[in-house]
C-alpha atoms as a PDB file:
ATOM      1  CA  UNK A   1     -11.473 -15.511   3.422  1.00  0.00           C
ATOM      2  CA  UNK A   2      -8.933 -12.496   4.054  1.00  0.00           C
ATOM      3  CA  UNK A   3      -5.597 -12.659   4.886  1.00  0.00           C
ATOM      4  CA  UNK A   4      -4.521 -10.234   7.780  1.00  0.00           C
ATOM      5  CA  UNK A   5      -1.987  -7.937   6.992  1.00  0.00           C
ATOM      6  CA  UNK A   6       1.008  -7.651   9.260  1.00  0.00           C
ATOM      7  CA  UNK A   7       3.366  -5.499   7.300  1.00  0.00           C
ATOM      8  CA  UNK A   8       4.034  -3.251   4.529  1.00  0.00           C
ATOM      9  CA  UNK A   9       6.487  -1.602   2.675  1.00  0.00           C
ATOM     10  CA  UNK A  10       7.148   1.087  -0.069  1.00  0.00           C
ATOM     11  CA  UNK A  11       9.582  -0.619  -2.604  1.00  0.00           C
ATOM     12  CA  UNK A  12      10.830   1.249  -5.528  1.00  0.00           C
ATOM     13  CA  UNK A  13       8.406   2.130  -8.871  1.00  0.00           C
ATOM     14  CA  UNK A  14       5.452   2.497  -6.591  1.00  0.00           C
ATOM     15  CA  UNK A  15       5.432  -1.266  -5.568  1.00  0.00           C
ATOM     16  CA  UNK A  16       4.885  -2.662  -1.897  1.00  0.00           C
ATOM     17  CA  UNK A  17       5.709  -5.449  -0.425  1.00  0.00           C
ATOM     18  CA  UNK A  18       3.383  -6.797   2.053  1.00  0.00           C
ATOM     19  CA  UNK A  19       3.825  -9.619   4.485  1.00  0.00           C
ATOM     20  CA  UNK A  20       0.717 -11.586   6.108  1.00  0.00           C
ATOM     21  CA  UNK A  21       0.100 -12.844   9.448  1.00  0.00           C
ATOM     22  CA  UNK A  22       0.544 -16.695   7.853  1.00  0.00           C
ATOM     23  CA  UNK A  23       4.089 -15.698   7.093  1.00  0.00           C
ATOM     24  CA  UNK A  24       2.961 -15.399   2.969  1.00  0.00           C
ATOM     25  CA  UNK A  25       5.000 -12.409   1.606  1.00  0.00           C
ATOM     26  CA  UNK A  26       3.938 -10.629  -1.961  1.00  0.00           C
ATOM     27  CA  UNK A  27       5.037  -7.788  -3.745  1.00  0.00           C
ATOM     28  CA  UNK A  28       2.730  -5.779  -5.449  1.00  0.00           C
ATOM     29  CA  UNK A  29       2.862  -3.003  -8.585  1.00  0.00           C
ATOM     30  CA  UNK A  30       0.459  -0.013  -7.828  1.00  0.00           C
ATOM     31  CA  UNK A  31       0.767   1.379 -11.069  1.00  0.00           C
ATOM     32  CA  UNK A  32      -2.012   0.151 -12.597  1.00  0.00           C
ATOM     33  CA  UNK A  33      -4.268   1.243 -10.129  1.00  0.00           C
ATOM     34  CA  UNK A  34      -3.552   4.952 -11.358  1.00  0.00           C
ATOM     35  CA  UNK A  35      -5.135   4.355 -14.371  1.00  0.00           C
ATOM     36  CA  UNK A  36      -8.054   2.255 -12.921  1.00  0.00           C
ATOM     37  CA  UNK A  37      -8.978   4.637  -9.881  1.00  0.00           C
ATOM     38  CA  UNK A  38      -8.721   8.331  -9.980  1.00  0.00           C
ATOM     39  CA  UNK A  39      -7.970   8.552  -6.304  1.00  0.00           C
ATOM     40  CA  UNK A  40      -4.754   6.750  -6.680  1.00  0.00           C
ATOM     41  CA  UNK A  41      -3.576   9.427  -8.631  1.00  0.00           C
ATOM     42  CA  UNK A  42      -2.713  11.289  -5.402  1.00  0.00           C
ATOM     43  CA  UNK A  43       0.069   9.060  -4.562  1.00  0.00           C
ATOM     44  CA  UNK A  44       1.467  10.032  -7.968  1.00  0.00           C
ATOM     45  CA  UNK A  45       0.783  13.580  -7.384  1.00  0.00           C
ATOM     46  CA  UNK A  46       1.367  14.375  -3.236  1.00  0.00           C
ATOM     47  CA  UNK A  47       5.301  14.037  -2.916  1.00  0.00           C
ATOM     48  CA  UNK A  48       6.088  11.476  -0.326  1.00  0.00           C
ATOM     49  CA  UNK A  49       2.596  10.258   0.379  1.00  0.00           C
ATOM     50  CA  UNK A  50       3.471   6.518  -0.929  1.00  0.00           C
ATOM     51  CA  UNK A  51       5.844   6.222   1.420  1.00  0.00           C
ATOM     52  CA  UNK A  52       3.463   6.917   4.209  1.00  0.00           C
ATOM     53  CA  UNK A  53       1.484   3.484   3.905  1.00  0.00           C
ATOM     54  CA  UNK A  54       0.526   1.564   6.626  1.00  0.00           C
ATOM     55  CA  UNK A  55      -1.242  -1.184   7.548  1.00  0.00           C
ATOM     56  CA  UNK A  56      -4.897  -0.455   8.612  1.00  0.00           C
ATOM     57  CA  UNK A  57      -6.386  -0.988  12.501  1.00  0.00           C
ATOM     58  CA  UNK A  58      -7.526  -4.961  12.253  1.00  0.00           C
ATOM     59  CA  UNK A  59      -4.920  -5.939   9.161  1.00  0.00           C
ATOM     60  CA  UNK A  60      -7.756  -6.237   6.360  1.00  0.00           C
ATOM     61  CA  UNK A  61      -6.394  -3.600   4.539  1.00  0.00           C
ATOM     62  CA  UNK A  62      -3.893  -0.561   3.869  1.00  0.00           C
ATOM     63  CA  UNK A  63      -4.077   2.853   4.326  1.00  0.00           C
ATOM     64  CA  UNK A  64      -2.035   6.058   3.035  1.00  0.00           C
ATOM     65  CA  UNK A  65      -2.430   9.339   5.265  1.00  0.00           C
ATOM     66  CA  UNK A  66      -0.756  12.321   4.806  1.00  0.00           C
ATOM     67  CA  UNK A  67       1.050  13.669   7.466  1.00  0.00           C
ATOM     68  CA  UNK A  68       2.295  16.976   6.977  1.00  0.00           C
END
């Protein structure tokens, strides 16, 4: 089962907190996804992109894009 999304937030140290649709809230430490997944290196490398996160179209998920 997957919880739907309804928020998210950049927090400090590349952490986000996120917020669900059953009112469950969670904060979560990125970090050791840069080591795990090249492509999270680009939120370490792109200045502001991790910032720029959203929640994805549906809530199963979220999303950085860069807008320039």
């Amino acid at each position: 089962m997957f919880h739907k999304v309804k928020t998210v937030e950049p927090l400090p140290n590349y952490c986000l907190s996120v917020c669900f649709e059953d009112g469950t809230h969670k904060t979560y430490d990125v970090k050791p996804l840069f080591s795990k997944w090249e492509t999270f290196k680009a939120l370490l490398n792109i200045a502001g992109l991790f910032e720029q996160v959203k929640v994805d179209v549906g809530g199963y998920g979220i999303i950085y894009r860069l807008i320039l």
